[in-house]
PDB file of N, CA and C in Angstrom:
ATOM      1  N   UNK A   1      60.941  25.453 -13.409  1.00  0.00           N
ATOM      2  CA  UNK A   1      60.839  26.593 -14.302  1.00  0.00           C
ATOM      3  C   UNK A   1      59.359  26.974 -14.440  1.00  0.00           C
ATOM      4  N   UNK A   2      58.894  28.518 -14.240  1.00  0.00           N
ATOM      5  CA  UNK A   2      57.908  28.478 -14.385  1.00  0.00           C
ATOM      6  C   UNK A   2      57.455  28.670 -15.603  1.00  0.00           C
ATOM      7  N   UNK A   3      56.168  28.754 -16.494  1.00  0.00           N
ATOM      8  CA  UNK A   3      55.852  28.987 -17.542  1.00  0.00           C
ATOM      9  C   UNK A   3      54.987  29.946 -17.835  1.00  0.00           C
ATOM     10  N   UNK A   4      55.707  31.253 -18.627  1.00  0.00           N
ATOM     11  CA  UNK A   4      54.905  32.696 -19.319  1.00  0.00           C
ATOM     12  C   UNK A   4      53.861  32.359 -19.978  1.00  0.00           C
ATOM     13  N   UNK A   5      53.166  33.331 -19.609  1.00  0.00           N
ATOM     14  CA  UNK A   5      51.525  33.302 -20.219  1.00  0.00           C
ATOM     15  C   UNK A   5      51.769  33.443 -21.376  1.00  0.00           C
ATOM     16  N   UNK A   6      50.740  32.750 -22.409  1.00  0.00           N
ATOM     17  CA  UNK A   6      50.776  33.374 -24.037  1.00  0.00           C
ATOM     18  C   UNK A   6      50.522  34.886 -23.903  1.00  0.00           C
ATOM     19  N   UNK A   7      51.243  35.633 -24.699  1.00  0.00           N
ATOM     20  CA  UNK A   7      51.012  36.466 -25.176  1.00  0.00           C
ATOM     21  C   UNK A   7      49.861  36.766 -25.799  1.00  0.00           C
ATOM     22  N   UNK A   8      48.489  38.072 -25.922  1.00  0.00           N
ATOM     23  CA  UNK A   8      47.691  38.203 -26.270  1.00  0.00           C
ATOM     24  C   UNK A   8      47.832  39.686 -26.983  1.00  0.00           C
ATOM     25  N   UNK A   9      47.729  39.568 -28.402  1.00  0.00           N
ATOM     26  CA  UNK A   9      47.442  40.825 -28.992  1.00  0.00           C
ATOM     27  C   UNK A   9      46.290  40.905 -29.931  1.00  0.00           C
ATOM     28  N   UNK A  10      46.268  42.211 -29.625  1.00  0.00           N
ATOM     29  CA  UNK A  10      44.854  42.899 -30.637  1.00  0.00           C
ATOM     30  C   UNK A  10      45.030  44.074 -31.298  1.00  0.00           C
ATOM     31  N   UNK A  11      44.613  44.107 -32.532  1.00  0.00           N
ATOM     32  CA  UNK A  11      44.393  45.266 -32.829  1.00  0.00           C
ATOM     33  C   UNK A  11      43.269  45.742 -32.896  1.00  0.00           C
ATOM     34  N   UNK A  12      42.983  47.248 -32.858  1.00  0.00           N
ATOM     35  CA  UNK A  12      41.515  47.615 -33.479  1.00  0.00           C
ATOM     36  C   UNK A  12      41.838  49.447 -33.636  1.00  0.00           C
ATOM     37  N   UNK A  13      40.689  49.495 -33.948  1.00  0.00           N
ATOM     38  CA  UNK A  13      40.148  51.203 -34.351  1.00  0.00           C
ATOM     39  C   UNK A  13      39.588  51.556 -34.104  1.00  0.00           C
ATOM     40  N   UNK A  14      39.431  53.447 -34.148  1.00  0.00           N
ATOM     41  CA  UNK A  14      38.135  53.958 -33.849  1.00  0.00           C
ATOM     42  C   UNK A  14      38.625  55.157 -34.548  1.00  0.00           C
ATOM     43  N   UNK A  15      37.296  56.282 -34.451  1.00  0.00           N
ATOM     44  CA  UNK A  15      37.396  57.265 -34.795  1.00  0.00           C
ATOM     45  C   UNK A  15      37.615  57.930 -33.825  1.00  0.00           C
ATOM     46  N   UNK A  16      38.627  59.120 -34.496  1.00  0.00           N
ATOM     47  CA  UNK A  16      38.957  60.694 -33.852  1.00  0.00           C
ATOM     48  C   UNK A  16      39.180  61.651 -34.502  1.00  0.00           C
ATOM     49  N   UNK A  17      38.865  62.629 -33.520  1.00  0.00           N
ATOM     50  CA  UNK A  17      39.354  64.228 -34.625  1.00  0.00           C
ATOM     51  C   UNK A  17      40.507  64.110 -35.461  1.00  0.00           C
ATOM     52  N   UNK A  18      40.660  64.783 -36.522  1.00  0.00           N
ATOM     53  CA  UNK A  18      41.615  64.739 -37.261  1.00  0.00           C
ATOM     54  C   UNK A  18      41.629  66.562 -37.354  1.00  0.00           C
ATOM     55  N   UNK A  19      42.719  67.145 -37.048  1.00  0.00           N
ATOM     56  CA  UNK A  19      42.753  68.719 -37.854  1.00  0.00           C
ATOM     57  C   UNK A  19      44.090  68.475 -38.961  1.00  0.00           C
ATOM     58  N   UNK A  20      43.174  69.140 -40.247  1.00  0.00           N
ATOM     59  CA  UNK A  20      43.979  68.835 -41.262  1.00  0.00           C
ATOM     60  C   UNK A  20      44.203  70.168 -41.808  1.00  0.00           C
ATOM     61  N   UNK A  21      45.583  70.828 -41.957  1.00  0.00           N
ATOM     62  CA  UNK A  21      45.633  72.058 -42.816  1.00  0.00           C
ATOM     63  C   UNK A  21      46.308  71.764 -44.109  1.00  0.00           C
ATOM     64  N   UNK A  22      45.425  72.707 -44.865  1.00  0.00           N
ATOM     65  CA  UNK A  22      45.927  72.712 -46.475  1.00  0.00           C
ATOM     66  C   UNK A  22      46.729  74.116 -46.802  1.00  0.00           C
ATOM     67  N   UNK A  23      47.769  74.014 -47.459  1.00  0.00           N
ATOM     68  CA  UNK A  23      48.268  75.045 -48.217  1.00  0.00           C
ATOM     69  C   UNK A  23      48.266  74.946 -49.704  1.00  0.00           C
ATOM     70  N   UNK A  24      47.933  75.986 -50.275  1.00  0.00           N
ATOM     71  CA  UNK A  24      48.602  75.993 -51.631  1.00  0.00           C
ATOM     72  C   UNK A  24      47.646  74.397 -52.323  1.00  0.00           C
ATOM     73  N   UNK A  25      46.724  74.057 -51.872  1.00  0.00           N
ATOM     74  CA  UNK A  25      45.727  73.125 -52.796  1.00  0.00           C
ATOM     75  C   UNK A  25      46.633  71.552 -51.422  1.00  0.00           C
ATOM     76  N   UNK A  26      47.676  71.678 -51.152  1.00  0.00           N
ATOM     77  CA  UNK A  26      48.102  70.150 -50.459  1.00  0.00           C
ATOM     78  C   UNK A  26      48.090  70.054 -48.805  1.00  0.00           C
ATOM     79  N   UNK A  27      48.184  69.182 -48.928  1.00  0.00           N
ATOM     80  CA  UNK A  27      48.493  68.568 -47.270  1.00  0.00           C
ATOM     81  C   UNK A  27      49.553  69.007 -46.448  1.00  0.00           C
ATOM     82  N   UNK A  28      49.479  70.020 -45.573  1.00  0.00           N
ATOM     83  CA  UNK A  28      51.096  70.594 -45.303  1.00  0.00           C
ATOM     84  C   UNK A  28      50.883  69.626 -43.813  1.00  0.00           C
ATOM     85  N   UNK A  29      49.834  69.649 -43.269  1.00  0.00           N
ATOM     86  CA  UNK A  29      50.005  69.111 -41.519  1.00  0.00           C
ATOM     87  C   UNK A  29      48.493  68.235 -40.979  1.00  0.00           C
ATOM     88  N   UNK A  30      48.799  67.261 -40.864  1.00  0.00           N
ATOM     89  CA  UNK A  30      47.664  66.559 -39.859  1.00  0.00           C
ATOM     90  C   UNK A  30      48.026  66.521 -38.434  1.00  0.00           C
ATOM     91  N   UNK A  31      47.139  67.350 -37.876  1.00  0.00           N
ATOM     92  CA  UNK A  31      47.013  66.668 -36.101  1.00  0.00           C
ATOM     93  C   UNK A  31      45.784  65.721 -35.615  1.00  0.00           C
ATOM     94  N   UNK A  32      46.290  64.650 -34.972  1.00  0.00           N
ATOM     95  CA  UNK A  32      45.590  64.029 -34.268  1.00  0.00           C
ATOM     96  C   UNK A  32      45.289  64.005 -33.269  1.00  0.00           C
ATOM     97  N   UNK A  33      43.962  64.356 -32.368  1.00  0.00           N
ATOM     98  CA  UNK A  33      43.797  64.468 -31.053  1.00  0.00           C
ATOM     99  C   UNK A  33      43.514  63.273 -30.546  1.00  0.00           C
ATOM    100  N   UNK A  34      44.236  62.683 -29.758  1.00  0.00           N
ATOM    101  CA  UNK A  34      44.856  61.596 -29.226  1.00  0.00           C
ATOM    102  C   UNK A  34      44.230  61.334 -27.829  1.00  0.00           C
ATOM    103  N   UNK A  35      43.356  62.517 -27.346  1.00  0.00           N
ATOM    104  CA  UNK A  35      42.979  61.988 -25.869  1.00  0.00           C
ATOM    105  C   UNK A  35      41.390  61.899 -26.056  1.00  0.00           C
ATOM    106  N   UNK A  36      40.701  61.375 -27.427  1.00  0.00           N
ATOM    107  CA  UNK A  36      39.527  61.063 -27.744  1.00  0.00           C
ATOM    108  C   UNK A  36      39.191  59.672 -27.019  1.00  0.00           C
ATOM    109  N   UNK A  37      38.140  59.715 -25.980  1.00  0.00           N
ATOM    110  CA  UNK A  37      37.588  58.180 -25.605  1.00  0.00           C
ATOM    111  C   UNK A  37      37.855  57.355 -26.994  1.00  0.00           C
ATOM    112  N   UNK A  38      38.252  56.038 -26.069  1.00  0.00           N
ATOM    113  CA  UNK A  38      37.901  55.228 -27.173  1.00  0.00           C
ATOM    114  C   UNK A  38      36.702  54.471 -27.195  1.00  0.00           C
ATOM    115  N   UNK A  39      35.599  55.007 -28.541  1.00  0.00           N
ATOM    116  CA  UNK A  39      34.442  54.598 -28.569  1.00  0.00           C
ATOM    117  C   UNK A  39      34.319  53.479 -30.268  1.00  0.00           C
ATOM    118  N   UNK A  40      33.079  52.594 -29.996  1.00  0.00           N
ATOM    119  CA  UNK A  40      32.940  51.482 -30.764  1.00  0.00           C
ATOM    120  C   UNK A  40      34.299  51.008 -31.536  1.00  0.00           C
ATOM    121  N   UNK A  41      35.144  50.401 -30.719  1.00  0.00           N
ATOM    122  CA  UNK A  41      36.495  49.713 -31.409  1.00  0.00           C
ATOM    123  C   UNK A  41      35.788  48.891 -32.422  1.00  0.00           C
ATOM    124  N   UNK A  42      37.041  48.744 -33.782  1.00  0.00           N
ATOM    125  CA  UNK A  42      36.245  47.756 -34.596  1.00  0.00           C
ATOM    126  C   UNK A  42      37.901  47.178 -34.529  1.00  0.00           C
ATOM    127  N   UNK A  43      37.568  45.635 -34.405  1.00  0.00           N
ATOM    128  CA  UNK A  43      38.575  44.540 -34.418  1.00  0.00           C
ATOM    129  C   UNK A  43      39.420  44.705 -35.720  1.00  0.00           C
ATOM    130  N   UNK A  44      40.973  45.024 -35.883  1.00  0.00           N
ATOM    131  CA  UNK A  44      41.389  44.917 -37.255  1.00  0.00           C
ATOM    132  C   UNK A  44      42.118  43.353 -37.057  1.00  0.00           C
ATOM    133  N   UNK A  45      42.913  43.155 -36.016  1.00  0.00           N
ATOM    134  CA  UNK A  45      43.558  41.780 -35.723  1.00  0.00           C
ATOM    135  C   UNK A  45      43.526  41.449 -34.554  1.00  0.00           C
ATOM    136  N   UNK A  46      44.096  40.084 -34.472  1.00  0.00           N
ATOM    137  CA  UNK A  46      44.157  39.312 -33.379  1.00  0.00           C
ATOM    138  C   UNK A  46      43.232  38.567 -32.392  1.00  0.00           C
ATOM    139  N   UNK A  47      43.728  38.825 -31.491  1.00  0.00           N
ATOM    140  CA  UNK A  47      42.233  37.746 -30.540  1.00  0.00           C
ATOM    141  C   UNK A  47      41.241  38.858 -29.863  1.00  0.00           C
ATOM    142  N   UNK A  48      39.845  38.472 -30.750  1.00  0.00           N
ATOM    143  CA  UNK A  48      39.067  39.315 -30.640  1.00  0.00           C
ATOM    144  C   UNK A  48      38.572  39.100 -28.740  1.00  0.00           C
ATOM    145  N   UNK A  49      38.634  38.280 -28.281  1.00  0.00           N
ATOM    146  CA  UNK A  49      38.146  38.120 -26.848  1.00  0.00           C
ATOM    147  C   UNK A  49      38.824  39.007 -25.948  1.00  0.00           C
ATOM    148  N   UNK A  50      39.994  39.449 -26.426  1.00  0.00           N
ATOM    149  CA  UNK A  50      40.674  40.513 -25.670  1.00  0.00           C
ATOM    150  C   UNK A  50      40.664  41.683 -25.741  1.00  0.00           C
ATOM    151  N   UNK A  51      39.478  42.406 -26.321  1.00  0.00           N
ATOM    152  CA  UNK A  51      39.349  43.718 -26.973  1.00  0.00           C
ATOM    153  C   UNK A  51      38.729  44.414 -26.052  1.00  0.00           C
ATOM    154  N   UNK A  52      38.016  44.145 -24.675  1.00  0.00           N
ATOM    155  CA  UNK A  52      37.891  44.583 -23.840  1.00  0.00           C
ATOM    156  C   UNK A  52      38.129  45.120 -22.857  1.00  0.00           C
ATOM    157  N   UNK A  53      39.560  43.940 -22.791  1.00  0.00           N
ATOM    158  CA  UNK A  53      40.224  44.397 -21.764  1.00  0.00           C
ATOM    159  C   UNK A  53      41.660  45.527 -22.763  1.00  0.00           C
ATOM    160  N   UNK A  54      41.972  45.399 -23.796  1.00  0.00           N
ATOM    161  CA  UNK A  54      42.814  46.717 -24.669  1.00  0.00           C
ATOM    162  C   UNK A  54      42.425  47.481 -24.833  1.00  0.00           C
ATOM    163  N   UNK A  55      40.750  47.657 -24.856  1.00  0.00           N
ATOM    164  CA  UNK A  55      40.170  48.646 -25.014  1.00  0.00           C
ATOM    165  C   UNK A  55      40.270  49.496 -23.428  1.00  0.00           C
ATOM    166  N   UNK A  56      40.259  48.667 -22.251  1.00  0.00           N
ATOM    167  CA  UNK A  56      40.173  49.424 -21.040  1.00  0.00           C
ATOM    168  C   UNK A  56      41.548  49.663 -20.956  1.00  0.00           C
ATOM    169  N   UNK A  57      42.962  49.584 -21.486  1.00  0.00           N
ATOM    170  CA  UNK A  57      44.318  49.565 -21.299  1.00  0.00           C
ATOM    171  C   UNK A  57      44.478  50.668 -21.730  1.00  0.00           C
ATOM    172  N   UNK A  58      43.840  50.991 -23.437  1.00  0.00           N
ATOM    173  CA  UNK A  58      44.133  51.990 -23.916  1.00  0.00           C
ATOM    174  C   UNK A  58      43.460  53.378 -23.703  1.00  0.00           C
ATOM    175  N   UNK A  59      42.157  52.923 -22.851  1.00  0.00           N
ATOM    176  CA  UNK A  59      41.968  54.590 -22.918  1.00  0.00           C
ATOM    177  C   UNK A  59      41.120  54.430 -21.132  1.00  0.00           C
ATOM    178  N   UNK A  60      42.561  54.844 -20.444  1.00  0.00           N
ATOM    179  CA  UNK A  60      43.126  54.836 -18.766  1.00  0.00           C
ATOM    180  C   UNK A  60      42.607  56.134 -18.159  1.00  0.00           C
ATOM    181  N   UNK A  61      42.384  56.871 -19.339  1.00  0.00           N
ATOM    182  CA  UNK A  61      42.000  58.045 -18.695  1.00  0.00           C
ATOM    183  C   UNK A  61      43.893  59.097 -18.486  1.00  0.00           C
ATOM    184  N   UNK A  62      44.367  58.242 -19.476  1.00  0.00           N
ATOM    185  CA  UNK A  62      45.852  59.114 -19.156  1.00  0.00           C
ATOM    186  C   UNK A  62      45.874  59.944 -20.447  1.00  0.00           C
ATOM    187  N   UNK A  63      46.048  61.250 -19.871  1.00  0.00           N
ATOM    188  CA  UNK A  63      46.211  62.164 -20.714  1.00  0.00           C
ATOM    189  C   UNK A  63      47.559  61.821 -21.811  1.00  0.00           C
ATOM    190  N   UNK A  64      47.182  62.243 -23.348  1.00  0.00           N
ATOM    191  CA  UNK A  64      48.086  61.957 -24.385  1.00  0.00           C
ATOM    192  C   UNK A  64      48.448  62.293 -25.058  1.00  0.00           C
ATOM    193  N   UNK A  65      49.508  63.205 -25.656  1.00  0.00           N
ATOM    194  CA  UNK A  65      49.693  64.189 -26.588  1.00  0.00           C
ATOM    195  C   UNK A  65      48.980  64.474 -28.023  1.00  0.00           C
ATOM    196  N   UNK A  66      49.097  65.098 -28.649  1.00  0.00           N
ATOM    197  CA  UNK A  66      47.934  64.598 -29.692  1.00  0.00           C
ATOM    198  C   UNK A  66      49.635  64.429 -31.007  1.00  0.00           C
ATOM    199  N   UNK A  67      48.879  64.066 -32.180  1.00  0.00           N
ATOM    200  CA  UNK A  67      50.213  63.606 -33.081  1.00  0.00           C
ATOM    201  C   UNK A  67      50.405  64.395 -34.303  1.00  0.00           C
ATOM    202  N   UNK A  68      51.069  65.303 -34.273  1.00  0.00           N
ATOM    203  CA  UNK A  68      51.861  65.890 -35.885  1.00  0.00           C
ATOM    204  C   UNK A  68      52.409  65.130 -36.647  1.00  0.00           C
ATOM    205  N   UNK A  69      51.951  65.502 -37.866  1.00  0.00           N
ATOM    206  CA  UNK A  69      52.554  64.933 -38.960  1.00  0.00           C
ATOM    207  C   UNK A  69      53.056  66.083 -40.009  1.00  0.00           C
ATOM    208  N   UNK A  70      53.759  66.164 -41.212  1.00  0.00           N
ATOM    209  CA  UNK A  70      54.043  67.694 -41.534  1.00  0.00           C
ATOM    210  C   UNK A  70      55.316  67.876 -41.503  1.00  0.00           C
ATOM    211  N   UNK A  71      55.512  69.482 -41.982  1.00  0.00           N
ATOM    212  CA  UNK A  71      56.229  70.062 -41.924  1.00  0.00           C
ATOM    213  C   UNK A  71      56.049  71.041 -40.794  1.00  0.00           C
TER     214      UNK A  71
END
């Protein structure tokens, strides 16, 4: 039997555009533009030694929709 690698996860963050519209004084819609490099990740969890290589996983250069929230 062979034996699976541990599993390695990470989390982290960065900044990106946010477009936020207001109506009427509130929050009607956030978009997120989603195909922002990912620049200076900051570690939120997991195994920080792997943030290099999630960081090169997550931003492939593959184009990505950006994200609605809203009505």
């Amino acid at each position: 039997m062979t034996e699976q690698p541990a599993s390695r996860r990470v989390v982290f963050q960065y900044l990106v555009p946010v477009h936020v519209e207001v109506e009427d004084g509130q929050v009607c819609r956030v978009t997120v533009i989603d195909e922002t490099p990912v620049a200076d990740p900051t570690i939120v969890e997991g195994d920080a030694s792997y943030l290099a290589e999630a960081v090169a996983a997550a931003d492939d250069g593959q184009a990505w929709p950006s994200w609605q929230f809203g009505y």
